[in-house]
PDB file of N, CA and C in Angstrom:
ATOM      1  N   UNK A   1     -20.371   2.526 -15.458  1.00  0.00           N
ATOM      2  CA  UNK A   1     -21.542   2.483 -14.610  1.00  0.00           C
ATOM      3  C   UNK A   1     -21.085   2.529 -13.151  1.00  0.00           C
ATOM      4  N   UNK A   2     -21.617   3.887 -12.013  1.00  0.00           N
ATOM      5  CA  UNK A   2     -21.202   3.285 -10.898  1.00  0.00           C
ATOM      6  C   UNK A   2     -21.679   2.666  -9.977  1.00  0.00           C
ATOM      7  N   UNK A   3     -20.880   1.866  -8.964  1.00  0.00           N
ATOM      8  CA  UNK A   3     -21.421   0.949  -8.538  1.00  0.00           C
ATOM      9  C   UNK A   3     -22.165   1.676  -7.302  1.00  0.00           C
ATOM     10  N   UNK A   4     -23.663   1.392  -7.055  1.00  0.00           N
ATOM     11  CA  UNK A   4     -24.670   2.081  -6.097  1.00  0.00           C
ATOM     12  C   UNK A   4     -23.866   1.312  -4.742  1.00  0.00           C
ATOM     13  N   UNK A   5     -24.406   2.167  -3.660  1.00  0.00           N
ATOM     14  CA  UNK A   5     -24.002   2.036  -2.336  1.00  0.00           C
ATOM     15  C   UNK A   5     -25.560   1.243  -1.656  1.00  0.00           C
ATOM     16  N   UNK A   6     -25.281   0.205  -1.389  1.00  0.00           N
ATOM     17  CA  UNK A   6     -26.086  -0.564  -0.471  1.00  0.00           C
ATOM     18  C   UNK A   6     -27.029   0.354   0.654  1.00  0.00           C
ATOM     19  N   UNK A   7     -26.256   0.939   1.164  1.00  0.00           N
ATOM     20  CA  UNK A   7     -26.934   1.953   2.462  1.00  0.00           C
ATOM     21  C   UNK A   7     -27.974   2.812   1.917  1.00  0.00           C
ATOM     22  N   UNK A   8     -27.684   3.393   0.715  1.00  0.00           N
ATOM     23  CA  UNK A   8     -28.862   4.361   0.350  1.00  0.00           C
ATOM     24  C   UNK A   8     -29.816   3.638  -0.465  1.00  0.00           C
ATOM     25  N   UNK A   9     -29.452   2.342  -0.920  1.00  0.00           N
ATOM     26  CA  UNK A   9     -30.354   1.722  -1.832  1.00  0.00           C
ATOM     27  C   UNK A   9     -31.436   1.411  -0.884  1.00  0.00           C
ATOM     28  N   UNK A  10     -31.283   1.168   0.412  1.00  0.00           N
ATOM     29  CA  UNK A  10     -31.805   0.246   1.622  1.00  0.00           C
ATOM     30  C   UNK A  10     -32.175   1.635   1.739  1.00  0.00           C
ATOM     31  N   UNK A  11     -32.356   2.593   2.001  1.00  0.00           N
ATOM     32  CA  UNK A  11     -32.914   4.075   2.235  1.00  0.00           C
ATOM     33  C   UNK A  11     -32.287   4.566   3.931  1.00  0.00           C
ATOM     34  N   UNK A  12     -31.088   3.849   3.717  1.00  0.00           N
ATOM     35  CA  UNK A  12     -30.273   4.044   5.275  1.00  0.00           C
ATOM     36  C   UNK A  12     -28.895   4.871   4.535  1.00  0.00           C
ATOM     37  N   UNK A  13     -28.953   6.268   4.807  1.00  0.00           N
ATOM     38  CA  UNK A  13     -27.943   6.754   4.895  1.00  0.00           C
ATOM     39  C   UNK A  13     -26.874   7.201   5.807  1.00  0.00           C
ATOM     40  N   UNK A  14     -25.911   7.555   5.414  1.00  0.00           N
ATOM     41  CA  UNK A  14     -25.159   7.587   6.230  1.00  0.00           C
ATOM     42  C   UNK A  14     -25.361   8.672   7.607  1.00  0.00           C
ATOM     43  N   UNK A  15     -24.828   8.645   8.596  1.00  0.00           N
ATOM     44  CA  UNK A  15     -25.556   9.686   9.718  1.00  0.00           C
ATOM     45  C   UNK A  15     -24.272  10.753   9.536  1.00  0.00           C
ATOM     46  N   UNK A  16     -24.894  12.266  10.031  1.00  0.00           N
ATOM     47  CA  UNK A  16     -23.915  12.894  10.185  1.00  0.00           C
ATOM     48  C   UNK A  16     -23.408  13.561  10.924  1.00  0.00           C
ATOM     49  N   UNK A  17     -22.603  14.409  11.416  1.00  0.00           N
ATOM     50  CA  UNK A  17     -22.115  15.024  12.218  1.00  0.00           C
ATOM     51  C   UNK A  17     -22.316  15.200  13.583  1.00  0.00           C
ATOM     52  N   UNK A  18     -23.570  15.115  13.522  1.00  0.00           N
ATOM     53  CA  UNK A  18     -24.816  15.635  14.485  1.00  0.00           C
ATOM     54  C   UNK A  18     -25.045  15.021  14.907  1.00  0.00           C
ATOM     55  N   UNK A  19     -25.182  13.463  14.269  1.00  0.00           N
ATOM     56  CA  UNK A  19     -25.673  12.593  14.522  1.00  0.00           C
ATOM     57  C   UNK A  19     -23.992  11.814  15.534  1.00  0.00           C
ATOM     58  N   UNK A  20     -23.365  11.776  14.972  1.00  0.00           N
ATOM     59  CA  UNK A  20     -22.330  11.514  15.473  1.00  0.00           C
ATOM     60  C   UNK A  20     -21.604  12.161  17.009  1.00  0.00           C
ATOM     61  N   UNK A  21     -22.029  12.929  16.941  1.00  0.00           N
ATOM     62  CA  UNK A  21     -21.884  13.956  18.517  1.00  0.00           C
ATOM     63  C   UNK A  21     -22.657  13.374  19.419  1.00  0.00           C
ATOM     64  N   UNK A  22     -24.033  13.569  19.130  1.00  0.00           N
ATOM     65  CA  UNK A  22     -24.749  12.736  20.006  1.00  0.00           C
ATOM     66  C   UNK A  22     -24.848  10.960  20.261  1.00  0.00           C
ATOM     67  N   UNK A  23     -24.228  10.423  19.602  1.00  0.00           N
ATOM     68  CA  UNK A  23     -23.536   8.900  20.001  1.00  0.00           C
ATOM     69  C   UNK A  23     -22.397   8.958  20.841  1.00  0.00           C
ATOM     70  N   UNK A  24     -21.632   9.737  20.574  1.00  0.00           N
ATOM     71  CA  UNK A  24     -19.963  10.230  21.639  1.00  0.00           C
ATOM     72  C   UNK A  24     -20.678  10.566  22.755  1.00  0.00           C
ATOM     73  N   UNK A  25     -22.142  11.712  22.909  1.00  0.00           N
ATOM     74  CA  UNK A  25     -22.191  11.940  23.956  1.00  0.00           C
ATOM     75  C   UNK A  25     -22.822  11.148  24.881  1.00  0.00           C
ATOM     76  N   UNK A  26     -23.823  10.144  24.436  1.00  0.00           N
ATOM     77  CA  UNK A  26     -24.352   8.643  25.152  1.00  0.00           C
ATOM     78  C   UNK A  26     -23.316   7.591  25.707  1.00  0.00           C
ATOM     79  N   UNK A  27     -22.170   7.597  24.711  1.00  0.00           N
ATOM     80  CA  UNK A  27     -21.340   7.092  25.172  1.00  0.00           C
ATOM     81  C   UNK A  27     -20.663   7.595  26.489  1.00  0.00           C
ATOM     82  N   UNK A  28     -19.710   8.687  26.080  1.00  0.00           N
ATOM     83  CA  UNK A  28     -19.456   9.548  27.164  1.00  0.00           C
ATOM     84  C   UNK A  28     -20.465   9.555  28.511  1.00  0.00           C
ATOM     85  N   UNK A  29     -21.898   9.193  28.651  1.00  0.00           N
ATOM     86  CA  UNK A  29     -22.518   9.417  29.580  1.00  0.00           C
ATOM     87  C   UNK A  29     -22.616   7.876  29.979  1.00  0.00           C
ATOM     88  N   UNK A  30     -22.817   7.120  29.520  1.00  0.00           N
ATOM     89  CA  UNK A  30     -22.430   5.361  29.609  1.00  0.00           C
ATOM     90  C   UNK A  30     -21.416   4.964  30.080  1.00  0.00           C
ATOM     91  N   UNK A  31     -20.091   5.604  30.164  1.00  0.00           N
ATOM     92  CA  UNK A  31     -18.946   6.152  30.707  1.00  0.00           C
ATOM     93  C   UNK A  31     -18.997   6.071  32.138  1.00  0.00           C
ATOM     94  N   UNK A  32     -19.611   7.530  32.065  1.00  0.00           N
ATOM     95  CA  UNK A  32     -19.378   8.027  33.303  1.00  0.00           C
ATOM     96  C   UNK A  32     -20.171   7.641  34.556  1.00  0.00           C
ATOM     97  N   UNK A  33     -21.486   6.508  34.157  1.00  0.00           N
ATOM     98  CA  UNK A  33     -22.470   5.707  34.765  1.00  0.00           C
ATOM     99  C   UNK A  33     -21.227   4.450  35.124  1.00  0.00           C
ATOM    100  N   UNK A  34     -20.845   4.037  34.223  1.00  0.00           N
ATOM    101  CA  UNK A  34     -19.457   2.736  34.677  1.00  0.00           C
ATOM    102  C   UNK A  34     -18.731   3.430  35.728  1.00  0.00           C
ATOM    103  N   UNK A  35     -17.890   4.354  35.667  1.00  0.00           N
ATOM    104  CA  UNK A  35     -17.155   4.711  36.400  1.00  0.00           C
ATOM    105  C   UNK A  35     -17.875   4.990  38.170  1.00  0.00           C
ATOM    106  N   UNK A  36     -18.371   6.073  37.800  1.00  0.00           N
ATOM    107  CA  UNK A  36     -19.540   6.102  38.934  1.00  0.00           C
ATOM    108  C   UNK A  36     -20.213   4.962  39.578  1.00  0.00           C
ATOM    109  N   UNK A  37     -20.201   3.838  38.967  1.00  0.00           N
ATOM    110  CA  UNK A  37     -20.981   2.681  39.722  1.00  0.00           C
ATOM    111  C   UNK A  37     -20.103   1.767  40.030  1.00  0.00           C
ATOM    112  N   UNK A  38     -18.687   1.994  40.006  1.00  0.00           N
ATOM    113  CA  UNK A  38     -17.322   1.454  40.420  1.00  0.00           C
ATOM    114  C   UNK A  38     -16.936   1.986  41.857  1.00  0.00           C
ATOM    115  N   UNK A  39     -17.826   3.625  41.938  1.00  0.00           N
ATOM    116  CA  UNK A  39     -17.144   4.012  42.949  1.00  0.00           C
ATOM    117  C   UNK A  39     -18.174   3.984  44.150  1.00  0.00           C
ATOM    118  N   UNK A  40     -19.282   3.876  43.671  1.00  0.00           N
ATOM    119  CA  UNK A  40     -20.527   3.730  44.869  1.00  0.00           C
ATOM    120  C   UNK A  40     -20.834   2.390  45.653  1.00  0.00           C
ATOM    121  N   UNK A  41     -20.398   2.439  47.102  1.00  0.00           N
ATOM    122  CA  UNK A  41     -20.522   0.880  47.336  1.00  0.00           C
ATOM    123  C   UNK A  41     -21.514   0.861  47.676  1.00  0.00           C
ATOM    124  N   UNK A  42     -22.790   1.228  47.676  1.00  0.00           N
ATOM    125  CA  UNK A  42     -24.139   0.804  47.590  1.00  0.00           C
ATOM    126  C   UNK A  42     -24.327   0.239  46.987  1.00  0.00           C
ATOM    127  N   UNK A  43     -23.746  -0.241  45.738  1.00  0.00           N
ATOM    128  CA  UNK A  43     -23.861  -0.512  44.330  1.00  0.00           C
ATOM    129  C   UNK A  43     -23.524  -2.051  43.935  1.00  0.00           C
ATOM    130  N   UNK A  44     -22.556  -2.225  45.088  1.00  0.00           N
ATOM    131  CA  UNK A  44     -21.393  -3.479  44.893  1.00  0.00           C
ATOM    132  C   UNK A  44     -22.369  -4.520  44.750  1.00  0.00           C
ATOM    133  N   UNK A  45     -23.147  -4.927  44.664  1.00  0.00           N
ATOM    134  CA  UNK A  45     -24.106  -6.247  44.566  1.00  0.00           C
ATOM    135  C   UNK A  45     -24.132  -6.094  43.549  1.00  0.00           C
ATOM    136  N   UNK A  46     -24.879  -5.293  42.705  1.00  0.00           N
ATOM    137  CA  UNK A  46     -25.227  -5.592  41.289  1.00  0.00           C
ATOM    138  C   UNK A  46     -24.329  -5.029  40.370  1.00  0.00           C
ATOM    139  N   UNK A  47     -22.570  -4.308  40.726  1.00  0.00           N
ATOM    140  CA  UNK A  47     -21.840  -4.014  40.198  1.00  0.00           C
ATOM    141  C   UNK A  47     -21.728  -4.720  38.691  1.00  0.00           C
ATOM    142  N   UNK A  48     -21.407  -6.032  39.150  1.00  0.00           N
ATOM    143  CA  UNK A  48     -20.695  -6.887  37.619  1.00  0.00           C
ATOM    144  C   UNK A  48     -21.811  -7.171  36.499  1.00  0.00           C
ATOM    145  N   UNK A  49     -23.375  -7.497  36.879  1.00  0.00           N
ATOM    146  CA  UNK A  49     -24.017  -7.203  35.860  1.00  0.00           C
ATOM    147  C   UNK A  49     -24.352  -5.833  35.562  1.00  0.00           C
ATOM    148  N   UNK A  50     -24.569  -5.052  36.103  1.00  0.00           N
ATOM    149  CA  UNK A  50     -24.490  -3.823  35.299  1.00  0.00           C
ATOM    150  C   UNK A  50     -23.745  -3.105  34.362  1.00  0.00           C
ATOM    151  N   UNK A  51     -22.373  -3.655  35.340  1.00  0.00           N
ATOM    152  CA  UNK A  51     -20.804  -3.289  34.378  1.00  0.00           C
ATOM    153  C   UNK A  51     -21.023  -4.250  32.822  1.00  0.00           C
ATOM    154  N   UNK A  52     -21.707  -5.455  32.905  1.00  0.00           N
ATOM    155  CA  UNK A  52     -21.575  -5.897  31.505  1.00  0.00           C
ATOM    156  C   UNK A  52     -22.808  -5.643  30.489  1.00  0.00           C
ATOM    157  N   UNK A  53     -23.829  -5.608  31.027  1.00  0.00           N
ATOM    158  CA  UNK A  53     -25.118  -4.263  30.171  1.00  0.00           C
ATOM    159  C   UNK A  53     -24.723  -3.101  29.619  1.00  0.00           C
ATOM    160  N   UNK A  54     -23.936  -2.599  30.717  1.00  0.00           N
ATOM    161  CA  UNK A  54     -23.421  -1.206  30.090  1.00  0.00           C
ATOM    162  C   UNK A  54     -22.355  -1.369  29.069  1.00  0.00           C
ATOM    163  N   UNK A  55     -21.269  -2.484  29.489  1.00  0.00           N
ATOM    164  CA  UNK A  55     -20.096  -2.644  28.589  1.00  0.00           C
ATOM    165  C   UNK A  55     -20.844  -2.898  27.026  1.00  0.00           C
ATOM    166  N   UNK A  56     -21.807  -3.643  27.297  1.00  0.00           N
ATOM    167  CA  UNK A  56     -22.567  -4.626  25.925  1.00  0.00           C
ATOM    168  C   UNK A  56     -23.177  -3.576  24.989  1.00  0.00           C
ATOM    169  N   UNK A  57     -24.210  -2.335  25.774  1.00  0.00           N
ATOM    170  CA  UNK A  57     -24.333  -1.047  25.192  1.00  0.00           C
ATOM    171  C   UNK A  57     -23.630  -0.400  24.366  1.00  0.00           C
ATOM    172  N   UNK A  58     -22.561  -0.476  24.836  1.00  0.00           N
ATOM    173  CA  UNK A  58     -21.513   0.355  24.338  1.00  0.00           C
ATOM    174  C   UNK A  58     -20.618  -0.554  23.100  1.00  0.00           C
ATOM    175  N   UNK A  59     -20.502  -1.491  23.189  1.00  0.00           N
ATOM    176  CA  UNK A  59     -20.024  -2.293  21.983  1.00  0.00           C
ATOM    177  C   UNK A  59     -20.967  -2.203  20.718  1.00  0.00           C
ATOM    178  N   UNK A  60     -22.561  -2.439  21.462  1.00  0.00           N
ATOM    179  CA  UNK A  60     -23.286  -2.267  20.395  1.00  0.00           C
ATOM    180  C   UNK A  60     -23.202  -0.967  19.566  1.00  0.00           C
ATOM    181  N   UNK A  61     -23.181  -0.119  20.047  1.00  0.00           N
ATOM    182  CA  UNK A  61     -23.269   1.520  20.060  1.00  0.00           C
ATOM    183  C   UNK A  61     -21.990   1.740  18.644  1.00  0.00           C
ATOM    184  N   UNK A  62     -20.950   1.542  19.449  1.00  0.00           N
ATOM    185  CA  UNK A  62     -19.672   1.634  18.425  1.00  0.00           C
ATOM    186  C   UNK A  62     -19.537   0.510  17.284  1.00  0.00           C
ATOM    187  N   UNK A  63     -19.986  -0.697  17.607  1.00  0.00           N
ATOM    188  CA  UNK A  63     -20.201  -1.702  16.201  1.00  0.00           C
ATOM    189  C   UNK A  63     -21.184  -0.883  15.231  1.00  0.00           C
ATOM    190  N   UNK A  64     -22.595  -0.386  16.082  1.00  0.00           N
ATOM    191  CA  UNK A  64     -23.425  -0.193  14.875  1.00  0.00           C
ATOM    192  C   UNK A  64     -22.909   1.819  14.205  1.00  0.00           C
ATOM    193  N   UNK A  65     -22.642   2.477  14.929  1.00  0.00           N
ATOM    194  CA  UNK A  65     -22.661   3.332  14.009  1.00  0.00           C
ATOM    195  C   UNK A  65     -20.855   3.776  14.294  1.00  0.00           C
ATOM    196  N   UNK A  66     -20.104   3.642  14.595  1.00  0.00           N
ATOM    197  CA  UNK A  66     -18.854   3.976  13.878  1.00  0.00           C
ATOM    198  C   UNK A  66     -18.165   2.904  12.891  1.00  0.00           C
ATOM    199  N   UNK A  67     -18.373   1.379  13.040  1.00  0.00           N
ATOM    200  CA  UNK A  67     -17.954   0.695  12.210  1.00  0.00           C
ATOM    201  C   UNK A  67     -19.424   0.649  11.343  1.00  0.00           C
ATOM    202  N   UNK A  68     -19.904   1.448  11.160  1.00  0.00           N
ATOM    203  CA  UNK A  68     -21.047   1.354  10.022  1.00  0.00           C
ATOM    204  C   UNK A  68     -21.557   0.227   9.868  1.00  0.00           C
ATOM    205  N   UNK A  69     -22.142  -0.621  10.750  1.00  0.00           N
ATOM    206  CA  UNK A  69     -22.899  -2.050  10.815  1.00  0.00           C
ATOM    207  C   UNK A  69     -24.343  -1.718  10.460  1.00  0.00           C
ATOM    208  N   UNK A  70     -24.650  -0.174  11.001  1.00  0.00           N
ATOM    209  CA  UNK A  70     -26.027  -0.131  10.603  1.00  0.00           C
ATOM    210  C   UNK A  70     -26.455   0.379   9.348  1.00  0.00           C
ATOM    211  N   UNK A  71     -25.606   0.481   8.832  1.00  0.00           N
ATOM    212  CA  UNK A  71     -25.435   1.489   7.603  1.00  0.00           C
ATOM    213  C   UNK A  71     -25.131  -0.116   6.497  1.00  0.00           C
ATOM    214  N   UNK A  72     -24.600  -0.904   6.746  1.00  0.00           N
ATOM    215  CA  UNK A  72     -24.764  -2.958   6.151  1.00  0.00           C
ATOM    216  C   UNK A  72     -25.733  -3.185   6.102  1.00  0.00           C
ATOM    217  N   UNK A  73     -25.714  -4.961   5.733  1.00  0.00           N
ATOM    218  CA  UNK A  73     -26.988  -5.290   5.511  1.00  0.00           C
ATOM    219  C   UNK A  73     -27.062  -6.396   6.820  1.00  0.00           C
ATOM    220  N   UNK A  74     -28.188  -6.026   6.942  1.00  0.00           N
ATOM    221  CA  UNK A  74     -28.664  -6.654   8.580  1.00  0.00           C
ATOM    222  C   UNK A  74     -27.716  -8.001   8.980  1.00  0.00           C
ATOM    223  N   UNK A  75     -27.356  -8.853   8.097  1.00  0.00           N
ATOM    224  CA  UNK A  75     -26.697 -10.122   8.549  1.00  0.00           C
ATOM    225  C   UNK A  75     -25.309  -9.779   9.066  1.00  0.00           C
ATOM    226  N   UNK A  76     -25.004  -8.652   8.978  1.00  0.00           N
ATOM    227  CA  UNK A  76     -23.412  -8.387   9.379  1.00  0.00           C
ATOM    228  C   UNK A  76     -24.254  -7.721  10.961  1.00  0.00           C
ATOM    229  N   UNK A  77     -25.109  -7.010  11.122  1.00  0.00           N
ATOM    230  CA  UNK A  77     -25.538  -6.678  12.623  1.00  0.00           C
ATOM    231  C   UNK A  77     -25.716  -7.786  13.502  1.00  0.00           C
ATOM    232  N   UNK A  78     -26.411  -8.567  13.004  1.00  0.00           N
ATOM    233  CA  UNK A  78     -26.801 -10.199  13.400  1.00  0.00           C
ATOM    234  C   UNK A  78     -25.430 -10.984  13.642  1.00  0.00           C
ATOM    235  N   UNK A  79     -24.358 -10.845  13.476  1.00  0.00           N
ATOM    236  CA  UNK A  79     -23.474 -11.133  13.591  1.00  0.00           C
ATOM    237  C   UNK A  79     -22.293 -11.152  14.729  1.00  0.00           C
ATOM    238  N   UNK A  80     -22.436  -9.620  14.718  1.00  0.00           N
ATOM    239  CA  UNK A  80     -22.169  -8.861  15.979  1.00  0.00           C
ATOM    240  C   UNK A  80     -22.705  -9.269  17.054  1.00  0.00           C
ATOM    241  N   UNK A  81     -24.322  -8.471  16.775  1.00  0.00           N
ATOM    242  CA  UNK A  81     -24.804  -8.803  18.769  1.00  0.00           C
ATOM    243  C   UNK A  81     -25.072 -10.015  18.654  1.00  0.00           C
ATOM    244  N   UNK A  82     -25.304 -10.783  17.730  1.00  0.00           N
ATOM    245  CA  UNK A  82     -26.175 -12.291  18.480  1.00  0.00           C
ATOM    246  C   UNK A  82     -24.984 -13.042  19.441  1.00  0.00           C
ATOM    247  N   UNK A  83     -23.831 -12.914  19.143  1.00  0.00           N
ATOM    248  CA  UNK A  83     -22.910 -13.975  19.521  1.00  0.00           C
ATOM    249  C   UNK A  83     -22.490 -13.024  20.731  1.00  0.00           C
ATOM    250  N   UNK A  84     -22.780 -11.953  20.843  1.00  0.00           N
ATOM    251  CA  UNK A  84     -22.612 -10.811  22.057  1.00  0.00           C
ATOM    252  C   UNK A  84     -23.579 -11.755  23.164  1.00  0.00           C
ATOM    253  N   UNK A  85     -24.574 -11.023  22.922  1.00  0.00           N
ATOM    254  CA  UNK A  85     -25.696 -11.413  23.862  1.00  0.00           C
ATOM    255  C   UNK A  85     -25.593 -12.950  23.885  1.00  0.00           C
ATOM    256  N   UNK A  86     -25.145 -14.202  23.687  1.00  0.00           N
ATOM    257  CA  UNK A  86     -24.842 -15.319  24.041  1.00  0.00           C
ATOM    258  C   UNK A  86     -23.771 -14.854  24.893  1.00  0.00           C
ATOM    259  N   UNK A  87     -23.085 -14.649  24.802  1.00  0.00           N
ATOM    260  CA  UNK A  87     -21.467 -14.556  25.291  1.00  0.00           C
ATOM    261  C   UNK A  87     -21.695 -14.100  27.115  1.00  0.00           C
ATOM    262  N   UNK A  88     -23.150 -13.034  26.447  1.00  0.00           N
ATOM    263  CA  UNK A  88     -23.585 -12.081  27.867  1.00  0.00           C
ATOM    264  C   UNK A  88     -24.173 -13.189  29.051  1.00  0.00           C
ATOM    265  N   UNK A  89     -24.934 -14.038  28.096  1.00  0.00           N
ATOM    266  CA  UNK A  89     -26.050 -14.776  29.239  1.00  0.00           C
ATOM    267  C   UNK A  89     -24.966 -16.403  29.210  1.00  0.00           C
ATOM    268  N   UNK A  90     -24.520 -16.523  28.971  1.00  0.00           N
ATOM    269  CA  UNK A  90     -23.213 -17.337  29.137  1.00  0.00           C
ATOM    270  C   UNK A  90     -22.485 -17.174  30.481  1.00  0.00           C
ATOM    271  N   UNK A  91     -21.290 -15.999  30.606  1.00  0.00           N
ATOM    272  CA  UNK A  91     -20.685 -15.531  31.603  1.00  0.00           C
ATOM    273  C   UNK A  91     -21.968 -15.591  32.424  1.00  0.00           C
ATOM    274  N   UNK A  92     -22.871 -14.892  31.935  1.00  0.00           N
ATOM    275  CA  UNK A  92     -23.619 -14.733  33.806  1.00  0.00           C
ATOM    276  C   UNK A  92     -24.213 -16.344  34.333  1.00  0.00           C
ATOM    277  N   UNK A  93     -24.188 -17.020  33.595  1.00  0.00           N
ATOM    278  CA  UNK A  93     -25.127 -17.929  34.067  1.00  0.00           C
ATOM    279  C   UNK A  93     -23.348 -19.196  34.495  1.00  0.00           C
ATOM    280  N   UNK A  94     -22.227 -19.224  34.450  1.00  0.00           N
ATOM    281  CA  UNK A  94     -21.037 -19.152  34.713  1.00  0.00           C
ATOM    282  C   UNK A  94     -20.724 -18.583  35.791  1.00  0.00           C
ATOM    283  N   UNK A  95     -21.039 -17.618  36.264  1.00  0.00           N
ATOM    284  CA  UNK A  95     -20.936 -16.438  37.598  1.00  0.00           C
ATOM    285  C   UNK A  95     -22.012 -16.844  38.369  1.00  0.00           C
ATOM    286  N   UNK A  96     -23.186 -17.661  38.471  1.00  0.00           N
ATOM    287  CA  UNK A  96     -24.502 -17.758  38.965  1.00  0.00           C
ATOM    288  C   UNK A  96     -23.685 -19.161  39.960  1.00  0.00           C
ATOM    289  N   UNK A  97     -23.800 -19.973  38.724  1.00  0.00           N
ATOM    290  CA  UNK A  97     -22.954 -21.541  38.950  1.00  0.00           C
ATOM    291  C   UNK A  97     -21.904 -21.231  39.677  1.00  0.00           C
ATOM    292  N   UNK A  98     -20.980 -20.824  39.843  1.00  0.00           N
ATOM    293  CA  UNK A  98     -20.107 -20.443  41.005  1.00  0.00           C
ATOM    294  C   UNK A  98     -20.075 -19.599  41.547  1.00  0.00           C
ATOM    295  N   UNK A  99     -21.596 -19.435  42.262  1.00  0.00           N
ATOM    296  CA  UNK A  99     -21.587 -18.651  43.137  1.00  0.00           C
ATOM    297  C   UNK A  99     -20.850 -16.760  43.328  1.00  0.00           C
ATOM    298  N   UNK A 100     -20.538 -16.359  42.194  1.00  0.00           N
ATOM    299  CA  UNK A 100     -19.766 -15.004  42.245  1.00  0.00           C
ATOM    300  C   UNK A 100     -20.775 -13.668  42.759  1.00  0.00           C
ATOM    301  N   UNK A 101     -22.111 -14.132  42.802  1.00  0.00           N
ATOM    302  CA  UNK A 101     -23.116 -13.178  43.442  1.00  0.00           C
ATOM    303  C   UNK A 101     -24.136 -14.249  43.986  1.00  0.00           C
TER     304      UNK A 101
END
């Protein structure tokens, strides 16, 4: 008997190719918004939270569809970002308290 795959039982299959290009290319453009907002000093005030929205994006991005988190069952996603997004409003409220903006 073989053993069924969770992802399609859940009616979440796997993404493909296509789908995969266009995540590289959000990324790639999430990228190039970091970099770019490193180099604009108009910017320098709200540099470090933006840099960690965007960083946090992008973790999410690559947790959920190259390590196939979304393609699991929700408690392994829940896993990931919840302790993310603590971690996020943590540091900032750490950076607030001493004054770093």
């Amino acid at each position: 008997m073989p053993i069924e795959d969770p992802a399609h039982a859940a009616g979440r299959p796997h993404p493909g190719a296509r789908q995969y290009a266009a995540i590289a290319a959000v990324l790639l453009v999430i990228t190039i918004a970091e970099v770019a907002l490193f180099y604009l000093p108009a910017l320098r005030p709200v540099m470090v939270p933006a840099l960690l929205i965007l960083s946090a994006a992008k973790f999410s991005l690559v947790a959920m569809f190259y390590m196939h988190l979304r393609m699991d069952h929700r408690l392994f996603a829940w896993l990931f970002v919840t302790p993310l997004a603590i971690a996020g409003v943590l540091i900032l409220a750490l950076m607030k308290l001493f004054r770093v903006f």
